[in-house]
PDB file of N, CA and C in Angstrom:
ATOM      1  N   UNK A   1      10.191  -2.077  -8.570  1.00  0.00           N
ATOM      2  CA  UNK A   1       9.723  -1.803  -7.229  1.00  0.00           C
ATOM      3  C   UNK A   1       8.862  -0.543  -7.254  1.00  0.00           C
ATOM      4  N   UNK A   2       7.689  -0.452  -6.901  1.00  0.00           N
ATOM      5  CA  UNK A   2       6.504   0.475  -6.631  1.00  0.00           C
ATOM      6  C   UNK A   2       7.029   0.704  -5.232  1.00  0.00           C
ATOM      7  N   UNK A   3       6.649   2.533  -5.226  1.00  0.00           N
ATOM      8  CA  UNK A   3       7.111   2.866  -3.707  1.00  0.00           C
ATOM      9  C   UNK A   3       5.904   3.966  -3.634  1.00  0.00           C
ATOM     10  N   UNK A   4       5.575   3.732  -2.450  1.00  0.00           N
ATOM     11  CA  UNK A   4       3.913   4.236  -2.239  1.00  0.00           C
ATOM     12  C   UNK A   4       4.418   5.660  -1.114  1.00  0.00           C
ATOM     13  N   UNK A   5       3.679   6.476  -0.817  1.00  0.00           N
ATOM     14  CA  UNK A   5       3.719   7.950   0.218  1.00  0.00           C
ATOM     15  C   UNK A   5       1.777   7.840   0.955  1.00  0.00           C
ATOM     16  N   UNK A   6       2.228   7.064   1.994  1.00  0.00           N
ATOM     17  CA  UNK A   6       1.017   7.189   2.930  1.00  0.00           C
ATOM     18  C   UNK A   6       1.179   8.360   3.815  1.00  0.00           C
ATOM     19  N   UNK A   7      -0.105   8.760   3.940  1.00  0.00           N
ATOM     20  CA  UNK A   7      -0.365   9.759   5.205  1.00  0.00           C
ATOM     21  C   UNK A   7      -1.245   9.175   6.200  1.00  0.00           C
ATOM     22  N   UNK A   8      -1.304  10.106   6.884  1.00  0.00           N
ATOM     23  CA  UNK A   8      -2.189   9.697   8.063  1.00  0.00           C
ATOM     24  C   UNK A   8      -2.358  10.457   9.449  1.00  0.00           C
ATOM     25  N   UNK A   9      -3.446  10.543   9.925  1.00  0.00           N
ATOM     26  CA  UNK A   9      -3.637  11.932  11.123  1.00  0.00           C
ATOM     27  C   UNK A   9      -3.090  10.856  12.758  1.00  0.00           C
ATOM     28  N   UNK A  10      -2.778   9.437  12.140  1.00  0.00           N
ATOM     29  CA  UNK A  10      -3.129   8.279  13.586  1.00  0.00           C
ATOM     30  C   UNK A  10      -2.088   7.648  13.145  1.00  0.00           C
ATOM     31  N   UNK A  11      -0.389   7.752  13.146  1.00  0.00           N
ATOM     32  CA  UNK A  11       0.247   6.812  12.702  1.00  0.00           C
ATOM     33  C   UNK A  11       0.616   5.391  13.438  1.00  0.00           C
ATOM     34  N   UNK A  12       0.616   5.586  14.624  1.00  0.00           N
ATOM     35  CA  UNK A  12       0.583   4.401  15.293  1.00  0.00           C
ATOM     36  C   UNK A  12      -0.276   3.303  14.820  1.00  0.00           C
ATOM     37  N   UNK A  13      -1.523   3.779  14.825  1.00  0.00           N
ATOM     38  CA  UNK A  13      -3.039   2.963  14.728  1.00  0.00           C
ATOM     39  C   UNK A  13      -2.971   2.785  13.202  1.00  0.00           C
ATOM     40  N   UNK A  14      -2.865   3.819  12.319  1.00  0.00           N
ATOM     41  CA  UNK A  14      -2.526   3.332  10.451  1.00  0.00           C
ATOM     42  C   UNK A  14      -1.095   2.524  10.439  1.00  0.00           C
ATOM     43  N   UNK A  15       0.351   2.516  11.409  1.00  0.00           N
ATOM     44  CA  UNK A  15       0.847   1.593  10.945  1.00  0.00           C
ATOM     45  C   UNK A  15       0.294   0.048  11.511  1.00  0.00           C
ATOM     46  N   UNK A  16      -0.257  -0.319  12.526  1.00  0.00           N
ATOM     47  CA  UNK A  16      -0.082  -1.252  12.545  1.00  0.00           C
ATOM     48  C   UNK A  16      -1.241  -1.875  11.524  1.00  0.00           C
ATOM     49  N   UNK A  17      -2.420  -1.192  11.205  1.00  0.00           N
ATOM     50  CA  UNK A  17      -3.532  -1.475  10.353  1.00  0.00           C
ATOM     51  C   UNK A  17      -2.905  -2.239   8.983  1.00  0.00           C
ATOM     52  N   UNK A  18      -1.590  -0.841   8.740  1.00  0.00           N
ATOM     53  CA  UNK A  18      -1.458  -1.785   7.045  1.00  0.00           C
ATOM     54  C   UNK A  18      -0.160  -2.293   7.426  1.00  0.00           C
ATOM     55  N   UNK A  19       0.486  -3.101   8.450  1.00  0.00           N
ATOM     56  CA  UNK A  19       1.099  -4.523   8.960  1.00  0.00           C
ATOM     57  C   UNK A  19       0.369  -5.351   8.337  1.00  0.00           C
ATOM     58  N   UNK A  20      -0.834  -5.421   9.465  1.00  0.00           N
ATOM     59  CA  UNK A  20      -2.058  -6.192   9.310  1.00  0.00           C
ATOM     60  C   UNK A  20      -2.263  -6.760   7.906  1.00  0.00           C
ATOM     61  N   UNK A  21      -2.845  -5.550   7.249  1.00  0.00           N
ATOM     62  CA  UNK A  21      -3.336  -5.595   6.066  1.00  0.00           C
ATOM     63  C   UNK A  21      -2.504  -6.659   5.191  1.00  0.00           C
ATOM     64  N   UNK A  22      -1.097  -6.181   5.131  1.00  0.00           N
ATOM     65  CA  UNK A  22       0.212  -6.340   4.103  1.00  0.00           C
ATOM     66  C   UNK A  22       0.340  -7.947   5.027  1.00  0.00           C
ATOM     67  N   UNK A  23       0.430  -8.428   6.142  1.00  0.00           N
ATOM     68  CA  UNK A  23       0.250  -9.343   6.425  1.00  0.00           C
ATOM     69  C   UNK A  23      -0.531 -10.726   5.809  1.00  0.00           C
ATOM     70  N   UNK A  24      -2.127 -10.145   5.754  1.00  0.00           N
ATOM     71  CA  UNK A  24      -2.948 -11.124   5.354  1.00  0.00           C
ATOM     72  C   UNK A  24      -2.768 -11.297   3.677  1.00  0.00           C
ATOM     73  N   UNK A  25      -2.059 -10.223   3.547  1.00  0.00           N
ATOM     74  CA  UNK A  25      -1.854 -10.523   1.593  1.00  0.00           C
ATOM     75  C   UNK A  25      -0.557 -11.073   1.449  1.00  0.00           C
ATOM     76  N   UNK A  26       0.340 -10.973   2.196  1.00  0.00           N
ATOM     77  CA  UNK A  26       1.179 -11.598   1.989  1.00  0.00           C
ATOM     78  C   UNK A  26       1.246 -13.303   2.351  1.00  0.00           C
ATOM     79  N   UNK A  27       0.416 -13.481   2.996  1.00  0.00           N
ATOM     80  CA  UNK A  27       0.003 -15.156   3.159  1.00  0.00           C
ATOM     81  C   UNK A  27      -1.267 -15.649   2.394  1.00  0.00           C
ATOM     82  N   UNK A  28      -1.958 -14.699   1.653  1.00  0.00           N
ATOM     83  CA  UNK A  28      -2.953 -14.988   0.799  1.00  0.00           C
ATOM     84  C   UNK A  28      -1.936 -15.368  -0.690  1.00  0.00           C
ATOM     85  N   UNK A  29      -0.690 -14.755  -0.688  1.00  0.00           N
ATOM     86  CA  UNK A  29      -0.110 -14.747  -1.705  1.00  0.00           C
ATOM     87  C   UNK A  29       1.257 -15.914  -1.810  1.00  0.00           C
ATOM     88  N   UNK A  30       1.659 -16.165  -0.765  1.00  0.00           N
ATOM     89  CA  UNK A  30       2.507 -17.231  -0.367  1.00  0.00           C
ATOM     90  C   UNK A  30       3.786 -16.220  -0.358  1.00  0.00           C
ATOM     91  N   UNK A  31       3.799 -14.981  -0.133  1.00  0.00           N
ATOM     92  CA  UNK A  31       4.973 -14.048  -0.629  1.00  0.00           C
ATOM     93  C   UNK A  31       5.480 -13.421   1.151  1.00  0.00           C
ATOM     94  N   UNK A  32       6.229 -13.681   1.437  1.00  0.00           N
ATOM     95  CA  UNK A  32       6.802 -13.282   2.804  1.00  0.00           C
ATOM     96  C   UNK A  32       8.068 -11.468   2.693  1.00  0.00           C
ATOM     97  N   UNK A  33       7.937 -11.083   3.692  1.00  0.00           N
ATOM     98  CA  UNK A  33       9.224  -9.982   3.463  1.00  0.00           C
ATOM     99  C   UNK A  33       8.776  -9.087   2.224  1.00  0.00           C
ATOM    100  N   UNK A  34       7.683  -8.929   1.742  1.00  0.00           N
ATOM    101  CA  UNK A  34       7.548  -7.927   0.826  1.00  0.00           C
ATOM    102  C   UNK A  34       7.552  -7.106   0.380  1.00  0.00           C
ATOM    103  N   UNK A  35       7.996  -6.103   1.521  1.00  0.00           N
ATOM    104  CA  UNK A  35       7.933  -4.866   1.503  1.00  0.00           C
ATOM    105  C   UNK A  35       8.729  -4.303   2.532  1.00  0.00           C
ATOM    106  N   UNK A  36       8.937  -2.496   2.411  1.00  0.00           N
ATOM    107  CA  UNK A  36       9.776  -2.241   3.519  1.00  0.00           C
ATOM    108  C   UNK A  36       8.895  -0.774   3.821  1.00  0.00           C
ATOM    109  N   UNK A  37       9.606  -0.345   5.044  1.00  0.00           N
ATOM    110  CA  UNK A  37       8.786   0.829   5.375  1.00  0.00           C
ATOM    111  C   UNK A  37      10.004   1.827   6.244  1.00  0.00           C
ATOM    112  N   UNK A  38       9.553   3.178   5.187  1.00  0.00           N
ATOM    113  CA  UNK A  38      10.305   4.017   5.163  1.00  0.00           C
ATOM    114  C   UNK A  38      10.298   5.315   6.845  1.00  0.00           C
ATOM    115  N   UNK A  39      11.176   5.838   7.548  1.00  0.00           N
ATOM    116  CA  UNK A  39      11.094   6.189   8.740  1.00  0.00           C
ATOM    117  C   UNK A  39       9.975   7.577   8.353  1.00  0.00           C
ATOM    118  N   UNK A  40       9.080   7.750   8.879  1.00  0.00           N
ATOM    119  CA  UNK A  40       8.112   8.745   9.044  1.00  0.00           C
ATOM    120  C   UNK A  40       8.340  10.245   9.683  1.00  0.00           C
ATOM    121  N   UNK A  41       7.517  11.067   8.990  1.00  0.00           N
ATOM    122  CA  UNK A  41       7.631  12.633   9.059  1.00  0.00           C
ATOM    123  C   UNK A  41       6.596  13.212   9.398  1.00  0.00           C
ATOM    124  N   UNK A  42       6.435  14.165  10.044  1.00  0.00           N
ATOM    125  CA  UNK A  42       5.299  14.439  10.450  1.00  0.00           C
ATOM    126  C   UNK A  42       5.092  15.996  10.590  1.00  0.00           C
ATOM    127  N   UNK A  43       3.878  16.553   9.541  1.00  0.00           N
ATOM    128  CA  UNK A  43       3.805  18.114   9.162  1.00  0.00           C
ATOM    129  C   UNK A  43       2.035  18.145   9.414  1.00  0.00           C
ATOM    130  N   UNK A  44       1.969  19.443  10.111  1.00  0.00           N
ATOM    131  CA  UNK A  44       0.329  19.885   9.955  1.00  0.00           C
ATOM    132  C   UNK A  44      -0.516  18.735  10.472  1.00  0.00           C
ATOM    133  N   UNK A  45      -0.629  18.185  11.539  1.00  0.00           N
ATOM    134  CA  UNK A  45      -1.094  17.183  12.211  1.00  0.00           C
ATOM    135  C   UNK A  45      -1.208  15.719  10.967  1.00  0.00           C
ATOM    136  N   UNK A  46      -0.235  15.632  10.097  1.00  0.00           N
ATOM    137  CA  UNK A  46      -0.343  14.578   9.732  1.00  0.00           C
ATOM    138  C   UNK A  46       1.021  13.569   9.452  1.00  0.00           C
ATOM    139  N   UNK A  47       1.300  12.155   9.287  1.00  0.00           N
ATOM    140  CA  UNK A  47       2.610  11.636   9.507  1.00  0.00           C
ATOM    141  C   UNK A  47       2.696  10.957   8.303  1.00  0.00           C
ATOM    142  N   UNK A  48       4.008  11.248   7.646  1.00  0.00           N
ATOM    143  CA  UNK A  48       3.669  10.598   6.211  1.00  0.00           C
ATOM    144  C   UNK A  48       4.749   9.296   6.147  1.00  0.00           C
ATOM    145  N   UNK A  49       5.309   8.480   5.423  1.00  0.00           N
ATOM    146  CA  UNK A  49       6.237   7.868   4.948  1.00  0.00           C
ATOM    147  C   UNK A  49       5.819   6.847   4.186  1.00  0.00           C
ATOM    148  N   UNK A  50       7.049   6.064   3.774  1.00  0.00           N
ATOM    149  CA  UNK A  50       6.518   5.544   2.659  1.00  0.00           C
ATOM    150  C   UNK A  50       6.799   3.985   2.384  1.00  0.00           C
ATOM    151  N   UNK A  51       6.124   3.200   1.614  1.00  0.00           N
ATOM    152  CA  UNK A  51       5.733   2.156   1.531  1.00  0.00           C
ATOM    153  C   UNK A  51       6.119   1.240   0.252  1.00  0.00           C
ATOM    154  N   UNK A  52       7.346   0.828  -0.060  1.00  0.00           N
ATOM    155  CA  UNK A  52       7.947  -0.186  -0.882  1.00  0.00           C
ATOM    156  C   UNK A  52       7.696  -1.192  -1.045  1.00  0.00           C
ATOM    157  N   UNK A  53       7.239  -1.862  -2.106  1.00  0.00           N
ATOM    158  CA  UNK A  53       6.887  -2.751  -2.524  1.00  0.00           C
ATOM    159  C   UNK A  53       8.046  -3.603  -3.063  1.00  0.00           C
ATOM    160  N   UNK A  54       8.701  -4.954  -2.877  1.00  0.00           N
ATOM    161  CA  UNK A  54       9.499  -5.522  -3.532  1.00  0.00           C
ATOM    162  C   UNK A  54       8.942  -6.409  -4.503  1.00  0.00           C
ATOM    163  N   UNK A  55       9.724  -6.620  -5.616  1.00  0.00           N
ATOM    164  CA  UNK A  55       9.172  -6.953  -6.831  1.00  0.00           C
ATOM    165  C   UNK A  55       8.368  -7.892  -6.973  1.00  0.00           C
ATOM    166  N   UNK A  56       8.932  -9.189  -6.201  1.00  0.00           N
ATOM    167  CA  UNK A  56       7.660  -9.873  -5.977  1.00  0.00           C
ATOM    168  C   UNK A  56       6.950 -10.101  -5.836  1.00  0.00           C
ATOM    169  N   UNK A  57       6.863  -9.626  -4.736  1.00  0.00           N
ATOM    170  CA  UNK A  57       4.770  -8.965  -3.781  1.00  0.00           C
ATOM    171  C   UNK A  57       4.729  -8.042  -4.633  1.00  0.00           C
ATOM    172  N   UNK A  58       5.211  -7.351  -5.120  1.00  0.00           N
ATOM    173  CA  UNK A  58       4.295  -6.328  -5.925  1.00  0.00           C
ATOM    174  C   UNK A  58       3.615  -7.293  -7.546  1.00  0.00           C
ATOM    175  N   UNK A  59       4.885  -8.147  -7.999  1.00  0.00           N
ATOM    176  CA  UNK A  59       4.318  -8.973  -8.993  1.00  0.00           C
ATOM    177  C   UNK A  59       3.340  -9.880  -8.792  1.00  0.00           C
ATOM    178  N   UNK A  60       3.290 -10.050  -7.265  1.00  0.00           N
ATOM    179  CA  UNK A  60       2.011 -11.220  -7.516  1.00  0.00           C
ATOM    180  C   UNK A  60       0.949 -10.856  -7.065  1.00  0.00           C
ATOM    181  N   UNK A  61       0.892  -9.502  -6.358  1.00  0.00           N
ATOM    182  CA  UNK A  61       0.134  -8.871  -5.983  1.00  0.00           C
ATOM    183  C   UNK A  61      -1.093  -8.531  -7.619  1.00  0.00           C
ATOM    184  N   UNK A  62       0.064  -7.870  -7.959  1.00  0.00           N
ATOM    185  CA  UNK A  62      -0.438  -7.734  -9.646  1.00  0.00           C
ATOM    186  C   UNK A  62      -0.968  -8.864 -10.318  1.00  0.00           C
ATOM    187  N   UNK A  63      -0.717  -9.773 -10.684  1.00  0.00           N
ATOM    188  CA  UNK A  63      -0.985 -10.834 -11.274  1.00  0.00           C
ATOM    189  C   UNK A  63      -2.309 -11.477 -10.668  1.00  0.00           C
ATOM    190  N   UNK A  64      -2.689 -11.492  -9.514  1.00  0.00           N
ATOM    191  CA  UNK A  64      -3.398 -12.256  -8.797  1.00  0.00           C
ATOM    192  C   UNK A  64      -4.871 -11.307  -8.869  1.00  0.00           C
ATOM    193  N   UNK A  65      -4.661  -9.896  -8.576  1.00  0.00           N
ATOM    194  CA  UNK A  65      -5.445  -9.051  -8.660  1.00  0.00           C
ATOM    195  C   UNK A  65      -5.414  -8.033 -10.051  1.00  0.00           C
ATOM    196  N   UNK A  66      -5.213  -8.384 -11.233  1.00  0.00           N
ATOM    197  CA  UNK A  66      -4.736  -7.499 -12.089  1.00  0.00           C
ATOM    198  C   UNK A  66      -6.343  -7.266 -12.760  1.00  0.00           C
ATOM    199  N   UNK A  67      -7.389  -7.873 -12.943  1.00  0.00           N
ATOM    200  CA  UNK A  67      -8.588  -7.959 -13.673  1.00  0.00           C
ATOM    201  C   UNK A  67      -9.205  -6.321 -12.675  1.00  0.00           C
ATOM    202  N   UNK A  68      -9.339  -6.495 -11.293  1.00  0.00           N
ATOM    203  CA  UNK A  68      -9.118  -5.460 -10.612  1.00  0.00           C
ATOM    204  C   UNK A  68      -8.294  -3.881 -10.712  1.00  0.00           C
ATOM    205  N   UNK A  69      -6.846  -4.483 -10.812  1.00  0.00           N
ATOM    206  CA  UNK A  69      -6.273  -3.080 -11.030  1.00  0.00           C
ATOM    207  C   UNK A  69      -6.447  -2.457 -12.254  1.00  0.00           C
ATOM    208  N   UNK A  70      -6.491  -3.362 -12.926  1.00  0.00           N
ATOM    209  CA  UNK A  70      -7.003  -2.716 -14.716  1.00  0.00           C
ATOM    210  C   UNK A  70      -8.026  -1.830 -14.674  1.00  0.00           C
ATOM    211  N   UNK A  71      -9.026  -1.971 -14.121  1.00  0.00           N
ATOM    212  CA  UNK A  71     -10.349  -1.373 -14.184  1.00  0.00           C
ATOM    213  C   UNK A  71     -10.019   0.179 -13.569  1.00  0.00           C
ATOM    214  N   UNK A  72      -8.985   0.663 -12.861  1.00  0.00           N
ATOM    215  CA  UNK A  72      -8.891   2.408 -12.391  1.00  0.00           C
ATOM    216  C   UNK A  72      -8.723   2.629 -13.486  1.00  0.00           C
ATOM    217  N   UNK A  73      -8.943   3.851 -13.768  1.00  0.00           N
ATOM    218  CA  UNK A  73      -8.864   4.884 -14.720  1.00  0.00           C
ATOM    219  C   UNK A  73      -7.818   5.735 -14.389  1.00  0.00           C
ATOM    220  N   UNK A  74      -6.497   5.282 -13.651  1.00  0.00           N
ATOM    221  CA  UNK A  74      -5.205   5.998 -14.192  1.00  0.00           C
ATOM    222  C   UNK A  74      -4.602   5.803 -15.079  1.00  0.00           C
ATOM    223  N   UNK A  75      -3.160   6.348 -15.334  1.00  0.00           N
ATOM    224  CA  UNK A  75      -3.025   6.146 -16.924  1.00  0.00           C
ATOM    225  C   UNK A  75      -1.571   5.008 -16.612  1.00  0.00           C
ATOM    226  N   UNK A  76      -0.877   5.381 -15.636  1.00  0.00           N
ATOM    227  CA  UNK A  76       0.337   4.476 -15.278  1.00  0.00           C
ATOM    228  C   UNK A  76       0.221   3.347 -14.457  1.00  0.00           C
ATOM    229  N   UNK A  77       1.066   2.531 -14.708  1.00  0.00           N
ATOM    230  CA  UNK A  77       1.157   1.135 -13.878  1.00  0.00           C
ATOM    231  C   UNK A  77       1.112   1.884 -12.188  1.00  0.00           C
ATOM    232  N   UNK A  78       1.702   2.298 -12.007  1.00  0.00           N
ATOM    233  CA  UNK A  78       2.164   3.192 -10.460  1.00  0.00           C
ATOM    234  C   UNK A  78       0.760   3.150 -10.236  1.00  0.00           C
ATOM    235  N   UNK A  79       0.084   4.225 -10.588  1.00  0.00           N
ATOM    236  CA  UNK A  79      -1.122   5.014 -10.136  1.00  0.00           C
ATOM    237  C   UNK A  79      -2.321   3.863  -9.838  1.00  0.00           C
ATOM    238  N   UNK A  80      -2.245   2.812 -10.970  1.00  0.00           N
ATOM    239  CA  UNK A  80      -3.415   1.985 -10.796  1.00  0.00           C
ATOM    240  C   UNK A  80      -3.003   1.231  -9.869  1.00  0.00           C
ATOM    241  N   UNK A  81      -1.856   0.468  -9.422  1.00  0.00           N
ATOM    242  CA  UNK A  81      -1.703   0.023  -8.308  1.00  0.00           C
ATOM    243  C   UNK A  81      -1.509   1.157  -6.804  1.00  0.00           C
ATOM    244  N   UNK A  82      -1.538   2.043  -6.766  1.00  0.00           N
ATOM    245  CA  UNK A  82      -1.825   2.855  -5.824  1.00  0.00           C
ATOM    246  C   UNK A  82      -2.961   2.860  -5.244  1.00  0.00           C
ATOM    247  N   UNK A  83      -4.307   3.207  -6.253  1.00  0.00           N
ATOM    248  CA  UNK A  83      -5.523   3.106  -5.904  1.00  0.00           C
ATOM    249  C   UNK A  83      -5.446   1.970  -5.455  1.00  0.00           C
ATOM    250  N   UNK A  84      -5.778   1.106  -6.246  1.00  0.00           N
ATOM    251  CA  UNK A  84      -5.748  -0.591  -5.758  1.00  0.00           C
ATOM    252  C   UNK A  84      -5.299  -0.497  -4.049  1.00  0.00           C
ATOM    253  N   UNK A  85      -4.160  -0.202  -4.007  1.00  0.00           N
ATOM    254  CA  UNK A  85      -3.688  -0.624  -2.260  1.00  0.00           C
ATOM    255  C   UNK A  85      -4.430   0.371  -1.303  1.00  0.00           C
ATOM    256  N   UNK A  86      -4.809   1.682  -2.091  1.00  0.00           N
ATOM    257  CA  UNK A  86      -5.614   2.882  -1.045  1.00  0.00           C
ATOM    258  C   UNK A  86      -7.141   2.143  -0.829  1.00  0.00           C
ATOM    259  N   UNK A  87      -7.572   1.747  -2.173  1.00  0.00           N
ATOM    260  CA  UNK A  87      -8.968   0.795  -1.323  1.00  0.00           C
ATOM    261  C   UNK A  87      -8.763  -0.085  -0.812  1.00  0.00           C
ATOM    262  N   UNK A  88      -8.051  -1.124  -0.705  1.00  0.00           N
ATOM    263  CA  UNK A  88      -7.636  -2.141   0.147  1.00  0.00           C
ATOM    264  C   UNK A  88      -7.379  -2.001   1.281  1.00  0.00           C
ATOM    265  N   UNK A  89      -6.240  -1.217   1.775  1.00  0.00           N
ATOM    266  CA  UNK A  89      -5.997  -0.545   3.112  1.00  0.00           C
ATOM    267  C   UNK A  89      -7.674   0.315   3.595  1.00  0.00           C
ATOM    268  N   UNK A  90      -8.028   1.069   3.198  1.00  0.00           N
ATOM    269  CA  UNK A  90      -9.350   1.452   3.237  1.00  0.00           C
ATOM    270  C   UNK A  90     -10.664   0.069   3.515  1.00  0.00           C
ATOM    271  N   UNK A  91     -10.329  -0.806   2.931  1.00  0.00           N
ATOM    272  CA  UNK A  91     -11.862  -1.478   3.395  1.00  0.00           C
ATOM    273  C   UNK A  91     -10.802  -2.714   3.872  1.00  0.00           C
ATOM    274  N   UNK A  92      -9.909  -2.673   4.956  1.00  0.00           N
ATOM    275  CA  UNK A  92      -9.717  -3.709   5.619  1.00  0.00           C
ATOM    276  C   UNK A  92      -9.620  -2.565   7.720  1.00  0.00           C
ATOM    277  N   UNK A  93     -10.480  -1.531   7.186  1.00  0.00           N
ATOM    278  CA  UNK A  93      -9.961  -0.318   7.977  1.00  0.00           C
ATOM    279  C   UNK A  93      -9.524   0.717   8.523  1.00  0.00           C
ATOM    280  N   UNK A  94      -7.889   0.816   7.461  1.00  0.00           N
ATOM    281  CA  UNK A  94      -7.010   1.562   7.735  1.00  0.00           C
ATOM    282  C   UNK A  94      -7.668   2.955   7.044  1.00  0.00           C
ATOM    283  N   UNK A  95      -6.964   4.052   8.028  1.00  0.00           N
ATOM    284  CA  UNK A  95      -7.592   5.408   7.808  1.00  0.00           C
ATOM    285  C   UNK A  95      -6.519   6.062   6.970  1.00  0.00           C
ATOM    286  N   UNK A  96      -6.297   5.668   5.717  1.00  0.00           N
ATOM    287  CA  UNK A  96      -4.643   6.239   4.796  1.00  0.00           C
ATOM    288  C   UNK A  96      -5.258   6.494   3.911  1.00  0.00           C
ATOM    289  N   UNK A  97      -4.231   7.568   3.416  1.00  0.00           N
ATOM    290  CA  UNK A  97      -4.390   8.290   2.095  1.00  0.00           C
ATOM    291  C   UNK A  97      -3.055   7.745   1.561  1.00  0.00           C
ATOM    292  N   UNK A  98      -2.907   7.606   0.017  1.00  0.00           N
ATOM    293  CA  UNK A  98      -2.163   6.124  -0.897  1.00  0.00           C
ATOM    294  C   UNK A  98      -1.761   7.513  -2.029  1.00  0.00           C
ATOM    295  N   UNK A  99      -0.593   7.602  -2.326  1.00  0.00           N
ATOM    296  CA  UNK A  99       0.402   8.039  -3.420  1.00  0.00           C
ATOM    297  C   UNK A  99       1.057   7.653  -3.757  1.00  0.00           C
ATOM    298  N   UNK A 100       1.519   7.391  -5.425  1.00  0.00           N
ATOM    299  CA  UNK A 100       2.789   6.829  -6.331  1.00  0.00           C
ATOM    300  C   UNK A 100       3.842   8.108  -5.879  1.00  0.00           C
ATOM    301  N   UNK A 101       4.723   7.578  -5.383  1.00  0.00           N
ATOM    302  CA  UNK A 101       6.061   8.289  -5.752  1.00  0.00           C
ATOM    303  C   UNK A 101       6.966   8.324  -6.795  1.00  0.00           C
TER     304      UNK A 101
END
């Protein structure tokens, strides 16, 4: 299980964005319930919490898109799927910043 640390200055408007988001991939993927989402904190005008991936959606997430995640230039499994979901969330909209925990 990959567990992600989003921020965000708009949490209302960034959570429902990566619903959305995690929505359309999860029916692009045939993978339901994929994930969970952790209760949110909020420091210096920004709200953070965090974003679990269950093994599945995260495995087929991987598998389906892996020619993709290969190509970041991090060095860990974590990190390259991090980026991966920070541009994704990013060009479906959402205004988040994406960390491996």
């Amino acid at each position: 299980m990959i567990t992600l640390e989003v921020s965000s200055t708009s949490y209302a408007d960034s959570l429902l964005c990566i619903k959305t988001s995690l929505s359309h991939m999860e029916s692009l993927l045939g993978c339901y319930n994929g994930y969970a989402l952790g209760e949110p904190s909020a420091r210096i005008g920004w709200t953070f919490f965090k974003l679990a991936f269950k093994s599945e959606f995260e495995d087929a997430i991987s598998s389906k898109f892996s020619e993709m995640i290969e190509k970041y230039s991090r060095t860990g499994k974590e990190e390259k799927f991090a980026r991966f979901m920070s541009d994704y969330f990013n060009s479906r909209g959402c205004k988040v910043k994406i960390k491996a925990v």
